[in-house]
N, C-alpha and C. Protein backbone atom coordinates (compact mmCIF):
# COMPACT_ATOMS: atom_id res chain seq x y z
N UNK A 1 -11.95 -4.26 3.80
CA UNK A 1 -10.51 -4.10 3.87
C UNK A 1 -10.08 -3.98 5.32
N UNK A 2 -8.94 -4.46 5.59
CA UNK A 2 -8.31 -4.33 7.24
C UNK A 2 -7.91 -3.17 7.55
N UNK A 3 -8.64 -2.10 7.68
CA UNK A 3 -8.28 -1.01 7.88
C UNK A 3 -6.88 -0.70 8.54
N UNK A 4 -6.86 -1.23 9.77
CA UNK A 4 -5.59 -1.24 10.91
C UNK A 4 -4.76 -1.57 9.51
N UNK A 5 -4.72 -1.95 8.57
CA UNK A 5 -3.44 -2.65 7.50
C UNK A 5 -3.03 -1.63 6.78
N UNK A 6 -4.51 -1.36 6.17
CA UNK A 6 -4.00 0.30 5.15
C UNK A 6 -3.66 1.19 6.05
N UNK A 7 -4.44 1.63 7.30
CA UNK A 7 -3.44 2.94 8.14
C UNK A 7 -2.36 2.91 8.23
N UNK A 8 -1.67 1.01 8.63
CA UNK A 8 -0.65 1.45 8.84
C UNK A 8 0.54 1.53 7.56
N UNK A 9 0.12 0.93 6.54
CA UNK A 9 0.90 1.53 5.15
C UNK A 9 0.96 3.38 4.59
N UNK A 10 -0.68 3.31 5.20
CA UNK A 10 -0.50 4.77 4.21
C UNK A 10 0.54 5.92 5.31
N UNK A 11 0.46 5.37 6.70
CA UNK A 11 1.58 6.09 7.59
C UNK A 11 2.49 5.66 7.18
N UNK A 12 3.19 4.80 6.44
CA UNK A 12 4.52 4.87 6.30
C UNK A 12 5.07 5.68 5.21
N UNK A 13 3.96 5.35 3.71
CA UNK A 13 4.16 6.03 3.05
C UNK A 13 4.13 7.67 2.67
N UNK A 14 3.51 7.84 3.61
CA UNK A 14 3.24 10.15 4.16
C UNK A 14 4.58 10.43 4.78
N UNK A 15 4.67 9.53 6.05
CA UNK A 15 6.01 9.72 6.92
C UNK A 15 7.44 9.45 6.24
N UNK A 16 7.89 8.33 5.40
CA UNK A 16 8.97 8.06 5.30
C UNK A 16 9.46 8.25 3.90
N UNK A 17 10.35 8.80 3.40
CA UNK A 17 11.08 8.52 1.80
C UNK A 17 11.50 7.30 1.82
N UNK A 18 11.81 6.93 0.51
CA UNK A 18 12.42 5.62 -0.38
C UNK A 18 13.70 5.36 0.54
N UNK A 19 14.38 6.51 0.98
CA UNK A 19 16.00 6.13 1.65
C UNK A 19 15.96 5.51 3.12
N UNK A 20 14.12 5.78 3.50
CA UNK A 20 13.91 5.31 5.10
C UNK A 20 13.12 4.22 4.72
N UNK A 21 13.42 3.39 3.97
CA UNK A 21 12.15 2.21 4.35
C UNK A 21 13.38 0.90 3.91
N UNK A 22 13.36 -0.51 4.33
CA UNK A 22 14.34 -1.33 3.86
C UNK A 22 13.79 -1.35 2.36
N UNK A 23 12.60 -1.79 2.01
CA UNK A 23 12.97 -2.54 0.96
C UNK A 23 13.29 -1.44 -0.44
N UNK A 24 13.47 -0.37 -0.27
CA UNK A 24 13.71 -0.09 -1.28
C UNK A 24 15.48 -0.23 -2.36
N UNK A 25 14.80 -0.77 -3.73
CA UNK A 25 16.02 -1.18 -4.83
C UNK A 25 15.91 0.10 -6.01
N UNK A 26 17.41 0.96 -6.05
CA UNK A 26 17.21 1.67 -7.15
C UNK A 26 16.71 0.88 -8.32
N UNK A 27 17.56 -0.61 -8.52
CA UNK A 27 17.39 -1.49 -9.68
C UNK A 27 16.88 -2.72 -9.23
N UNK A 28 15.63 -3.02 -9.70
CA UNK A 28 15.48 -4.68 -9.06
C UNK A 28 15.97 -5.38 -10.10
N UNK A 29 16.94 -5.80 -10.14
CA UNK A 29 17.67 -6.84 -11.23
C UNK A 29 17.26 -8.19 -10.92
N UNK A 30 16.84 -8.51 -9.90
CA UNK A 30 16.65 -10.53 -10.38
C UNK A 30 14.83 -10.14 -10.47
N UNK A 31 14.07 -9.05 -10.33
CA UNK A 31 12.87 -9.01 -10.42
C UNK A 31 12.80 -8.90 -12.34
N UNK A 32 13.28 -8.14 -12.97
CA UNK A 32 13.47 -8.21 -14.35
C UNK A 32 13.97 -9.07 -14.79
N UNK A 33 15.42 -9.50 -13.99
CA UNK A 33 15.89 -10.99 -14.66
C UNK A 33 14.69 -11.85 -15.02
N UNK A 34 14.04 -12.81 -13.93
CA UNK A 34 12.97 -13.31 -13.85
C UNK A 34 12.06 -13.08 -15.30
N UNK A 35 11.40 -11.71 -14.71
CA UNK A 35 10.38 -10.78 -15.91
C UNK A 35 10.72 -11.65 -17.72
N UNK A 36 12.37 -11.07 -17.12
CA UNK A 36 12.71 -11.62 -18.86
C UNK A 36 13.27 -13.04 -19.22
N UNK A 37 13.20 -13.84 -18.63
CA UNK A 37 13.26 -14.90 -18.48
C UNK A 37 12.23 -15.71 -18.98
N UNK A 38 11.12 -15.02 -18.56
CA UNK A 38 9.70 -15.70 -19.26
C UNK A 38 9.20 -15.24 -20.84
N UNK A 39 9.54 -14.44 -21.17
CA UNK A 39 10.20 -14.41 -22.64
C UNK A 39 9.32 -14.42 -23.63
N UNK A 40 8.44 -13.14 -22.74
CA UNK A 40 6.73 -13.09 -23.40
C UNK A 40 6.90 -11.51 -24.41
N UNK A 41 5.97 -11.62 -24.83
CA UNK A 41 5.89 -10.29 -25.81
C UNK A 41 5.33 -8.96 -24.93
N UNK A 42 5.78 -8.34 -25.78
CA UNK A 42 5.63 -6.87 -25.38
C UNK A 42 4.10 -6.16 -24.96
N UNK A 43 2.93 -6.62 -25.10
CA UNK A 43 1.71 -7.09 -24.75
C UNK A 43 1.48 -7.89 -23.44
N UNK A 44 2.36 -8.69 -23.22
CA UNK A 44 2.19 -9.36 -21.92
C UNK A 44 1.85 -8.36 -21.13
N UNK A 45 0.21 -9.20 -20.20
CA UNK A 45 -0.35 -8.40 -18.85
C UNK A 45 0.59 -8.75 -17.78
N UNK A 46 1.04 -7.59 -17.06
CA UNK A 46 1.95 -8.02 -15.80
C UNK A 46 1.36 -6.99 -14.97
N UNK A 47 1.04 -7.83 -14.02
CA UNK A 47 0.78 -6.87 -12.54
C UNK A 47 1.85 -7.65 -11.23
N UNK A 48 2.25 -6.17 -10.73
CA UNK A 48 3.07 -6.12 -9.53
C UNK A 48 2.30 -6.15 -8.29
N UNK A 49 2.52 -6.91 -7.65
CA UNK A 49 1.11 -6.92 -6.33
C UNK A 49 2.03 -6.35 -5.12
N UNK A 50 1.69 -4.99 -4.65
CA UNK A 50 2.12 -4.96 -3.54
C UNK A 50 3.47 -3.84 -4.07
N UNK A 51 2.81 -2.95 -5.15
CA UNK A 51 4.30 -2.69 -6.03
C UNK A 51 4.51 -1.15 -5.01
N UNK A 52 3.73 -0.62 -4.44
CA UNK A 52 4.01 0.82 -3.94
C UNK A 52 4.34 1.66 -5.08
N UNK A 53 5.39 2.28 -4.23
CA UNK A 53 6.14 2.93 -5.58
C UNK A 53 7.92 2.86 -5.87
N UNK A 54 7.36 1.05 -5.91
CA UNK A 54 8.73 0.54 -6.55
C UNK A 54 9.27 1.15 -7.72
N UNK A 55 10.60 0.97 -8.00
CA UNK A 55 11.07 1.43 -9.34
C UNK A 55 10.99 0.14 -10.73
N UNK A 56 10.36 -1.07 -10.28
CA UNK A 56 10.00 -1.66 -11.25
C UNK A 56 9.28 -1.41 -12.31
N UNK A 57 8.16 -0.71 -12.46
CA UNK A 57 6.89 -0.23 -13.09
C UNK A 57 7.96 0.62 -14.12
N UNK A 58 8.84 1.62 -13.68
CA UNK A 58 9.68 2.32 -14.49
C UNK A 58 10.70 1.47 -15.51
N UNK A 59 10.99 0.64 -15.01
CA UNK A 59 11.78 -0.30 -15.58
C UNK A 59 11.32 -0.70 -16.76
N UNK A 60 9.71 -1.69 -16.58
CA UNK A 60 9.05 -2.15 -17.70
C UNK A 60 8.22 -1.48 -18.50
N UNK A 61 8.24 -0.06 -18.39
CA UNK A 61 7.78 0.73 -19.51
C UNK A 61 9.00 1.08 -20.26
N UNK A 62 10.31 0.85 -19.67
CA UNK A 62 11.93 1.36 -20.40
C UNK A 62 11.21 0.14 -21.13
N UNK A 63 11.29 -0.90 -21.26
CA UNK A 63 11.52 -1.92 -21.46
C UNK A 63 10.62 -2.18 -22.72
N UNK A 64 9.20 -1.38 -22.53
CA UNK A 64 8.21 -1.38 -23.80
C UNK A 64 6.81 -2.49 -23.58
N UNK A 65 6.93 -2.72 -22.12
CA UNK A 65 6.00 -3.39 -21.65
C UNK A 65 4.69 -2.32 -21.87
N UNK A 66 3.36 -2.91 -22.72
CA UNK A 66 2.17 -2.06 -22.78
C UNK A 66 0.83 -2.14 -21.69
N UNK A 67 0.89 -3.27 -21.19
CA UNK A 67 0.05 -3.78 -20.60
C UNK A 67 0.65 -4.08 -18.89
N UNK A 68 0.58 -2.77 -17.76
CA UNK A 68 1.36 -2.75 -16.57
C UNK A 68 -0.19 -2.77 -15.73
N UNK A 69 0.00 -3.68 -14.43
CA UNK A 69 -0.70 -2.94 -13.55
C UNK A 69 0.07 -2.75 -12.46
N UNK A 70 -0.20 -1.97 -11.25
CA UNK A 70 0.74 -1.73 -10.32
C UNK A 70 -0.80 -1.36 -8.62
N UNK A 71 -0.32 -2.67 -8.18
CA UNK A 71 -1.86 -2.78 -6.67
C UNK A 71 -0.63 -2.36 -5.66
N UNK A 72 -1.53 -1.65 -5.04
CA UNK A 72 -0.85 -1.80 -3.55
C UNK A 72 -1.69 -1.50 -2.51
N UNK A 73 -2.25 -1.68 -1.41
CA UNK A 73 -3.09 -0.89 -0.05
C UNK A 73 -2.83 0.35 0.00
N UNK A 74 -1.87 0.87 -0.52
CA UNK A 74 -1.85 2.33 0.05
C UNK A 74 -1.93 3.38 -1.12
N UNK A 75 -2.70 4.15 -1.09
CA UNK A 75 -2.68 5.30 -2.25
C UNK A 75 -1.60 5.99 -2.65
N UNK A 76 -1.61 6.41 -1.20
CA UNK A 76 -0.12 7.11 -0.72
C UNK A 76 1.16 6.68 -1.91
N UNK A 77 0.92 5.49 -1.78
CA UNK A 77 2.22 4.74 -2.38
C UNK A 77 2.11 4.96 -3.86
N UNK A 78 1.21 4.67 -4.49
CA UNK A 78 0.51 4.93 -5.48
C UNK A 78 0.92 6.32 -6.35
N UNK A 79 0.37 7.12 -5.64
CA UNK A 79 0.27 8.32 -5.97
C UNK A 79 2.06 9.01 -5.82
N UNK A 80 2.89 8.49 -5.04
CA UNK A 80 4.08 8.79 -5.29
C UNK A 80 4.76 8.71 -6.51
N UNK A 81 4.77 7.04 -7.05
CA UNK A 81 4.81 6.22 -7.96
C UNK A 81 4.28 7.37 -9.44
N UNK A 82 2.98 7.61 -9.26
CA UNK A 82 2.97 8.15 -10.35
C UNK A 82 3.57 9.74 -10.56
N UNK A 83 3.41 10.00 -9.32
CA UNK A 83 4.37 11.91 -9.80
C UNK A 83 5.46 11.49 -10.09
N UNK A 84 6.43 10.31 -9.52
CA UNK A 84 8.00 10.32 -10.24
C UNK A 84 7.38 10.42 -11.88
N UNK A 85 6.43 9.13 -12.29
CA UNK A 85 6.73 8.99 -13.63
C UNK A 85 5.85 9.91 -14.49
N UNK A 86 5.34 10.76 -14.19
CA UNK A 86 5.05 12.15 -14.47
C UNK A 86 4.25 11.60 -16.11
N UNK A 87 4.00 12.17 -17.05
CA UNK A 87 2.70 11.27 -17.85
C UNK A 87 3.13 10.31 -18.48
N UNK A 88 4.09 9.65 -18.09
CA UNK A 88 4.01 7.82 -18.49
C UNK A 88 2.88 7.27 -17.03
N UNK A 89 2.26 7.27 -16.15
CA UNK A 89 1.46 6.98 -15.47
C UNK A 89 0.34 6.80 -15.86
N UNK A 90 -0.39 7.61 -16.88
CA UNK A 90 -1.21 7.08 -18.02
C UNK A 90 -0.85 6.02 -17.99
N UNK A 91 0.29 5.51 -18.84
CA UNK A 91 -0.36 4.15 -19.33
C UNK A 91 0.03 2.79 -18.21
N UNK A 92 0.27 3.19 -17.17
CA UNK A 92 -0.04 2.24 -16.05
C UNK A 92 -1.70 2.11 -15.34
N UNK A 93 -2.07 0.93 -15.03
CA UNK A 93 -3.31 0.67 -14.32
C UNK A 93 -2.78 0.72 -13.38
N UNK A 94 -3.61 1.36 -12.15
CA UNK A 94 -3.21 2.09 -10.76
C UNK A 94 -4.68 1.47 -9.85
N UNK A 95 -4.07 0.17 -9.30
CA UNK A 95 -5.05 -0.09 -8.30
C UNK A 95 -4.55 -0.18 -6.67
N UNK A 96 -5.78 0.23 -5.92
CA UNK A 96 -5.69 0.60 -4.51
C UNK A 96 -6.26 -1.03 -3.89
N UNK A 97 -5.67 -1.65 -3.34
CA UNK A 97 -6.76 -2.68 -2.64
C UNK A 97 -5.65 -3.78 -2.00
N UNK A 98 -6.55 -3.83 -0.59
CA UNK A 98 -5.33 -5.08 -0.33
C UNK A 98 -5.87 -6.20 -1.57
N UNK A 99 -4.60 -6.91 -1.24
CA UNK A 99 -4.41 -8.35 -2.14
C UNK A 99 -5.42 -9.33 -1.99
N UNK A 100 -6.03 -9.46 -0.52
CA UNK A 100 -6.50 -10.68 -0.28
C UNK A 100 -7.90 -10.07 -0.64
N UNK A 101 -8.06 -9.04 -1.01
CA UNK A 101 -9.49 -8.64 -1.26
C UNK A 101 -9.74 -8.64 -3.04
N UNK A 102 -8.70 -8.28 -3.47
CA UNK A 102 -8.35 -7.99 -4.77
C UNK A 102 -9.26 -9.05 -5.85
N UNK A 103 -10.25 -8.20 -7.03
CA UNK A 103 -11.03 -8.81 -7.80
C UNK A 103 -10.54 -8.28 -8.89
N UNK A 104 -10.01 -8.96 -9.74
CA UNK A 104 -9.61 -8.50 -10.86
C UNK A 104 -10.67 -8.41 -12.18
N UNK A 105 -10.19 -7.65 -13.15
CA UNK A 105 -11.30 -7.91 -14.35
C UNK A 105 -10.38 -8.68 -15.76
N UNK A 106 -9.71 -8.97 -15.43
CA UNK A 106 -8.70 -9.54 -16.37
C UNK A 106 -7.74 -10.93 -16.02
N UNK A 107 -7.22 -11.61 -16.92
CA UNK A 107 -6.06 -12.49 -16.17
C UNK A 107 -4.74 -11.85 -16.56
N UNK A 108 -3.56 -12.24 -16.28
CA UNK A 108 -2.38 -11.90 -16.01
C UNK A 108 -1.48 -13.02 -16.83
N UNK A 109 -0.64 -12.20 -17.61
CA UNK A 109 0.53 -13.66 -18.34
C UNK A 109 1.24 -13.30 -17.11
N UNK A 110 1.95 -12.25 -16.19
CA UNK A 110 2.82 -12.65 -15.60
C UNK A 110 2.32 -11.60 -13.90
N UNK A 111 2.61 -12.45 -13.40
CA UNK A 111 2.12 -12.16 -11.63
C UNK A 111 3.68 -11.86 -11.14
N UNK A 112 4.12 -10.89 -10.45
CA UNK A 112 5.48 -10.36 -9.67
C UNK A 112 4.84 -9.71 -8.20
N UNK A 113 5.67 -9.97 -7.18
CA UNK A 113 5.12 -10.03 -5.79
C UNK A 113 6.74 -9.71 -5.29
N UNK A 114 7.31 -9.26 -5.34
CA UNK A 114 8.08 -9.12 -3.89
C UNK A 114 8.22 -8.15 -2.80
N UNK A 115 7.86 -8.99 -1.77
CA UNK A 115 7.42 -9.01 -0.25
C UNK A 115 6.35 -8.38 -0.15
N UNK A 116 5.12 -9.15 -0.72
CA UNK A 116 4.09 -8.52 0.03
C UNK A 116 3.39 -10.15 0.62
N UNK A 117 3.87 -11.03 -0.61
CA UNK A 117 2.98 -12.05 0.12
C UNK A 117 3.48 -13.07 1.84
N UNK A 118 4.77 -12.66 2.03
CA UNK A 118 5.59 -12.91 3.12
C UNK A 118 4.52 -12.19 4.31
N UNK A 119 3.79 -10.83 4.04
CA UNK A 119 3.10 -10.52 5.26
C UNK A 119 1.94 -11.18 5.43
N UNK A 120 1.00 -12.15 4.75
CA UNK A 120 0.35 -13.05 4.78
C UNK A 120 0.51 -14.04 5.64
N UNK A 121 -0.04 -13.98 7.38
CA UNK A 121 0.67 -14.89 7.96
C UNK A 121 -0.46 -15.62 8.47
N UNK A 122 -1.85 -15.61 7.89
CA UNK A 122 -2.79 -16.62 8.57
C UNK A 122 -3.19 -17.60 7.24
N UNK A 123 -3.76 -18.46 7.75
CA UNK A 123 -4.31 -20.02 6.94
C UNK A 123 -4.93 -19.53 5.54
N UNK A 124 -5.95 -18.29 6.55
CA UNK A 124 -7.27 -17.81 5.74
C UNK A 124 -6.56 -16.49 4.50
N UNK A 125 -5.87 -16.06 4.67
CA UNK A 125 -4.98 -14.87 3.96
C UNK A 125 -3.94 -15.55 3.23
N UNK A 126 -3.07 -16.69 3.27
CA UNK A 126 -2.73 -17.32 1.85
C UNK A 126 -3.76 -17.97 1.24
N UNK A 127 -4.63 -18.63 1.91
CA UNK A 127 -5.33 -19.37 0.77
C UNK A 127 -6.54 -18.61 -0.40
N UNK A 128 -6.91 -16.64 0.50
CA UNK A 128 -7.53 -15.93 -0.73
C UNK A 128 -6.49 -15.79 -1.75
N UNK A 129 -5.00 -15.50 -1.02
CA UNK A 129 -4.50 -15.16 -2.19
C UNK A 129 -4.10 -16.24 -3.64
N UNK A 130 -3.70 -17.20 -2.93
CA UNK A 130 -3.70 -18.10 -3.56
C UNK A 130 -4.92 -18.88 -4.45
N UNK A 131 -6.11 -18.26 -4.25
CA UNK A 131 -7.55 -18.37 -4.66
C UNK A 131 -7.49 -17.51 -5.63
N UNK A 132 -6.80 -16.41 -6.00
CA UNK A 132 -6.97 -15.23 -6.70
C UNK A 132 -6.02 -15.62 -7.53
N UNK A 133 -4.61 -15.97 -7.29
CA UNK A 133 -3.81 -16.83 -8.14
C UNK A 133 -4.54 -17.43 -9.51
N UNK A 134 -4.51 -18.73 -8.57
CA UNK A 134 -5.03 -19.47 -9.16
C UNK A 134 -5.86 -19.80 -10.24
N UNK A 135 -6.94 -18.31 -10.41
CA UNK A 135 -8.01 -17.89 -11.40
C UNK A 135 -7.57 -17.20 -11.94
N UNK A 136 -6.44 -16.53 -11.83
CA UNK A 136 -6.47 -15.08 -12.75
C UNK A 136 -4.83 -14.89 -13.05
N UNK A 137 -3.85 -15.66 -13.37
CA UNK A 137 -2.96 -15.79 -13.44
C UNK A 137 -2.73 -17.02 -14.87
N UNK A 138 -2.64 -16.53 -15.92
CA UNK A 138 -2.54 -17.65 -17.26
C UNK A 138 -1.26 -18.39 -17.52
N UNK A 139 0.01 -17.67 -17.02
CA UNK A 139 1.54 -17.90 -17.41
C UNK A 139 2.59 -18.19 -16.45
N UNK A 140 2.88 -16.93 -15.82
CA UNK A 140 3.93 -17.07 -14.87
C UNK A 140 4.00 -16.35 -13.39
N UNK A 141 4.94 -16.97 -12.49
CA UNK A 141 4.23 -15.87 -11.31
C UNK A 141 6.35 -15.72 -11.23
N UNK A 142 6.59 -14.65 -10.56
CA UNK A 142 7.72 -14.41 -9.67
C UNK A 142 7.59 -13.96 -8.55
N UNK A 143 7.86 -14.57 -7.61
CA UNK A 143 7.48 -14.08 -6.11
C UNK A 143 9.25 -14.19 -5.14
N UNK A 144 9.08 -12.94 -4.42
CA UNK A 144 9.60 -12.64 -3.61
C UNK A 144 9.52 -12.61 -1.85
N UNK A 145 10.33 -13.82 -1.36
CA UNK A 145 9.79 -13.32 0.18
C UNK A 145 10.94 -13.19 1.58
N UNK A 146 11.21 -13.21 2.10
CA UNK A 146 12.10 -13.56 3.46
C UNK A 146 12.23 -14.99 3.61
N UNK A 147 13.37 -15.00 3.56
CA UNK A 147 13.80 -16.72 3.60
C UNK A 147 14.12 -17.11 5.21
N UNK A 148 14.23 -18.40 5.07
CA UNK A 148 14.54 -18.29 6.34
C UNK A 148 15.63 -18.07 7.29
N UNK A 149 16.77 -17.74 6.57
CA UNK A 149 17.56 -16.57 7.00
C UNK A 149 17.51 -15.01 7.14
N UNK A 150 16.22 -14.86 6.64
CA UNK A 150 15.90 -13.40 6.54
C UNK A 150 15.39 -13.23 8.14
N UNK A 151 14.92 -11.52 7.96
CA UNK A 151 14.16 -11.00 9.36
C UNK A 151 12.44 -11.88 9.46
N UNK A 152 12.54 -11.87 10.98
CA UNK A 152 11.22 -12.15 10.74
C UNK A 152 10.23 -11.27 11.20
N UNK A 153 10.51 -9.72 11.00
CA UNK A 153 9.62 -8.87 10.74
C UNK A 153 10.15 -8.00 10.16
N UNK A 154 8.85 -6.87 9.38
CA UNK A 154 9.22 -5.56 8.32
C UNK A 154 8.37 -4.94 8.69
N UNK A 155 8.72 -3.22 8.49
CA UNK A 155 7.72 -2.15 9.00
C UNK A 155 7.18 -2.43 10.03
N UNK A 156 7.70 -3.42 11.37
CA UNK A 156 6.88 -3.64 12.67
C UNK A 156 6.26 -4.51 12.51
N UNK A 157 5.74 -5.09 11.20
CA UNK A 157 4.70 -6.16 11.20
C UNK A 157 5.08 -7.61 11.46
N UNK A 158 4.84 -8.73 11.90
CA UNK A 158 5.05 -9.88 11.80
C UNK A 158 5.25 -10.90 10.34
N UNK A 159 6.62 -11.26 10.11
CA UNK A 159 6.21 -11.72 8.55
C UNK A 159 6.35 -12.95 8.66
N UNK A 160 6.04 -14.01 7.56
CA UNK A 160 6.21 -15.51 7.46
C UNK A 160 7.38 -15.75 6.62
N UNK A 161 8.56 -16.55 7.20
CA UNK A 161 9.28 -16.99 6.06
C UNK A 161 8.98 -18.17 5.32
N UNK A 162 10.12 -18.27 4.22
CA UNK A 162 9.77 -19.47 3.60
C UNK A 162 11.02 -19.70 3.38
N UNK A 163 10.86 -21.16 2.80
CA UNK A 163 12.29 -22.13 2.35
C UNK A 163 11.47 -22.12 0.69
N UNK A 164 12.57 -22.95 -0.02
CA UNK A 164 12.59 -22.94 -1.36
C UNK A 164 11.43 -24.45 -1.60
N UNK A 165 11.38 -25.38 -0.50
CA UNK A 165 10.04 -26.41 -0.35
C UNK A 165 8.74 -25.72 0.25
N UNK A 166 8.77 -24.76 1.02
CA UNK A 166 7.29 -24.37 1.67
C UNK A 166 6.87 -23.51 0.57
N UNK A 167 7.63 -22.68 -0.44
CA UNK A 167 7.14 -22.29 -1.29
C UNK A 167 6.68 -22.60 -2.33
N UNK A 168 7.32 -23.62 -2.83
CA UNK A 168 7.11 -24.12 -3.88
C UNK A 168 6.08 -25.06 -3.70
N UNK A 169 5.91 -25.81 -2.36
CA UNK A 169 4.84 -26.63 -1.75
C UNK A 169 3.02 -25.76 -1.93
N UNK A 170 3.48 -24.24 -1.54
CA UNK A 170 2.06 -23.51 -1.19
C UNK A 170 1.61 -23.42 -2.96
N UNK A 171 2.86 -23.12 -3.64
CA UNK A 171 2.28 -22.61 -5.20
C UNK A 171 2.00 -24.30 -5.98
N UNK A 172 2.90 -25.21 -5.85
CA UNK A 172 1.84 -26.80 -6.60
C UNK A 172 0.85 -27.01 -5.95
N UNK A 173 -0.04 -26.42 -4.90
CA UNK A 173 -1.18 -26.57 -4.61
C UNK A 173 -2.23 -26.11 -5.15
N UNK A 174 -1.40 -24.87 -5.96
CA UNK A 174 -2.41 -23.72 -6.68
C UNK A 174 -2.47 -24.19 -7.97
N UNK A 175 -1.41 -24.82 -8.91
CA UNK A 175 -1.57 -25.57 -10.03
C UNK A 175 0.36 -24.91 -10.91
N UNK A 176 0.47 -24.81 -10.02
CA UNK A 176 1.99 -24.02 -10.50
C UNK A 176 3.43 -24.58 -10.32
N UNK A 177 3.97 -25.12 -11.71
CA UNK A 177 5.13 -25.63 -11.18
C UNK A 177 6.77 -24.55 -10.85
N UNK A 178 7.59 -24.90 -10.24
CA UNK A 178 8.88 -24.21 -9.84
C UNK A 178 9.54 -24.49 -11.13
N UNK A 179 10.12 -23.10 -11.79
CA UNK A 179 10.89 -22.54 -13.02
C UNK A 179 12.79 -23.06 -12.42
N UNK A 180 12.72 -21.95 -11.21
CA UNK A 180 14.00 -22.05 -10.34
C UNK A 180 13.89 -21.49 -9.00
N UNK A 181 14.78 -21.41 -8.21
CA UNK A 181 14.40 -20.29 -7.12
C UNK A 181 16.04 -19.97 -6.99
N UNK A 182 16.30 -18.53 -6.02
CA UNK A 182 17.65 -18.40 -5.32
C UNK A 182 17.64 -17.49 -4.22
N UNK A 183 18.57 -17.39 -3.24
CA UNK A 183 18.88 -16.63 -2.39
C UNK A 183 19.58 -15.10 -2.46
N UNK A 184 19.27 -14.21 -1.84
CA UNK A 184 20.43 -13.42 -2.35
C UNK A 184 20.08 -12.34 -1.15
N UNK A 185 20.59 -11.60 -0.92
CA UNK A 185 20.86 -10.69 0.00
C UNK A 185 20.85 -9.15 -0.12
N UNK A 186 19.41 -8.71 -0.37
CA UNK A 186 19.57 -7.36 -0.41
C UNK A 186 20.19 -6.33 0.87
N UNK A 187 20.90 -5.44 0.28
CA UNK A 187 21.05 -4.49 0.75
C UNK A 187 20.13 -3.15 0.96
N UNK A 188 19.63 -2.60 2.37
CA UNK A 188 18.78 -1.90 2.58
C UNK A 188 19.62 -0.14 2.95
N UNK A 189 18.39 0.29 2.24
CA UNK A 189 19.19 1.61 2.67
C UNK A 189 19.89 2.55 3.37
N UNK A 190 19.96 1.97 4.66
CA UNK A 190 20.54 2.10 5.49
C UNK A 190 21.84 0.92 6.19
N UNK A 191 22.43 0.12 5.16
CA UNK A 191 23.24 -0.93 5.14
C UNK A 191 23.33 -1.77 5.77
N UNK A 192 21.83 -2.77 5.87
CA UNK A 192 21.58 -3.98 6.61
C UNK A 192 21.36 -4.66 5.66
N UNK A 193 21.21 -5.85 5.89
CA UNK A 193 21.24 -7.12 4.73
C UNK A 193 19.58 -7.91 5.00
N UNK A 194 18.98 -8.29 4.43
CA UNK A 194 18.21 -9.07 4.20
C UNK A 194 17.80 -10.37 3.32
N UNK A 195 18.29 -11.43 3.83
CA UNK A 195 18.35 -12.68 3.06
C UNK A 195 16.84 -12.88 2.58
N UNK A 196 16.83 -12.81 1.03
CA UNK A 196 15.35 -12.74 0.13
C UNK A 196 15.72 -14.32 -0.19
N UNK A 197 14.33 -15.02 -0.66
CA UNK A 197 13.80 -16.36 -1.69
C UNK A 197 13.24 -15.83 -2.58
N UNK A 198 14.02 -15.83 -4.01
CA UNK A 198 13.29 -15.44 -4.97
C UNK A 198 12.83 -16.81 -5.91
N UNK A 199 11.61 -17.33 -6.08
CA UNK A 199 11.10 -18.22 -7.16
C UNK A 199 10.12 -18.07 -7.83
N UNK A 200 10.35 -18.51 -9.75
CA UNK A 200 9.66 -18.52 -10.76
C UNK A 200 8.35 -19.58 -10.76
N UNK A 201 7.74 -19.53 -11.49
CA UNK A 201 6.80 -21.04 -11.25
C UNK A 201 5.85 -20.35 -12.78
N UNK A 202 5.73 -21.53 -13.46
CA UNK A 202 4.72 -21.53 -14.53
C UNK A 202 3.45 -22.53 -14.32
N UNK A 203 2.31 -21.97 -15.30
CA UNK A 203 1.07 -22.50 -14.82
C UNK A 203 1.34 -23.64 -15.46
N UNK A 204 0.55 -25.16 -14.69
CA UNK A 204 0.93 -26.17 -15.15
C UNK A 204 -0.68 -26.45 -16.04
């Protein structure tokens, strides 16, 4: 694991609340839109890559989703995540590991990512992830990243944008066709804007 990567997550997550970091959404609404869009049963495996301690995971247990996982590098993040949801965390799978290392024991009907795979900015680090995709992903992916109107960095780090062709270009390489994609502009907690690419893609 890149150590320098997890230090510097699990420092953000010790140091900062939900109200100090951009990406945090009380509601991710086009991340569920999406979710329900694919229009799978209540059994559907969904893992969030990169989920911290988003408020999504909360969402899809409202929702009656049985089968959650929730990865992120940082424990920290993790372990937040589960004291909010206090013993519904039971029935979430709680994995620690960066992405590009990530071995799963299962496949996935539905893969959700927003902004972790945007910090992926070398040759060799999309193409594990996209290696891991590729095998362990049966249905649908929704991914989230910085468009190219967005910033081109988060938490200090250097990120990669994308257009609605470089994305959709990196995922038909993996075997995945584009559902839809759109733009939209989150608002960060501290009232800056960030122009997101959100696109669907099913396994072809």
């Amino acid at each position: 694991m890149d150590e320098e990567n997890k230090k510097h997550w699990e420092t953000v997550y010790q140091t900062k609340n939900p109200d100090q970091v951009s990406w945090t959404q009380e509601i991710p609404k086009t991340s569920l839109d999406f979710i329900s869009s694919f229009a799978l049963s209540k059994d559907a495996k969904i893992i969030d890559i990169g989920g911290g301690d988003s408020n999504l995971v909360d969402h899809l247990l409202d929702l009656g989703f049985e089968h959650i996982t929730v990865l992120d590098i940082s424990a920290k993040a993790l372990e937040r995540a589960q004291n909010r949801l206090g013993d519904k965390a039971q029935k979430v799978n709680w994995v620690i590991s960066d992405i590009t290392e990530f071995e799963p024991d299962t496949t996935y009907d539905i893969w959700h990512d927003r902004a972790t795979f945007h910090f992926l900015t070398t040759t060799e680090q999309i193409s594990k992830y996209m290696q891991i995709v590729q095998k362990w992903v049966n249905g649908y992916i929704s991914i989230g990243t910085f468009s190219e109107n967005g910033p081109t960095k988060c938490s200090g780090l250097e990120i990669k944008q994308y257009s609605e062709q470089t994305l959709t270009d990196e995922l038909q390489k993996s075997g995945f066709e584009k559902i839809c994609c759109l733009t939209e502009d989150h608002t960060t907690p501290f009232d800056t804007k960030q122009n997101f690419l959100f696109c669907s893609f099913r396994k072809q």
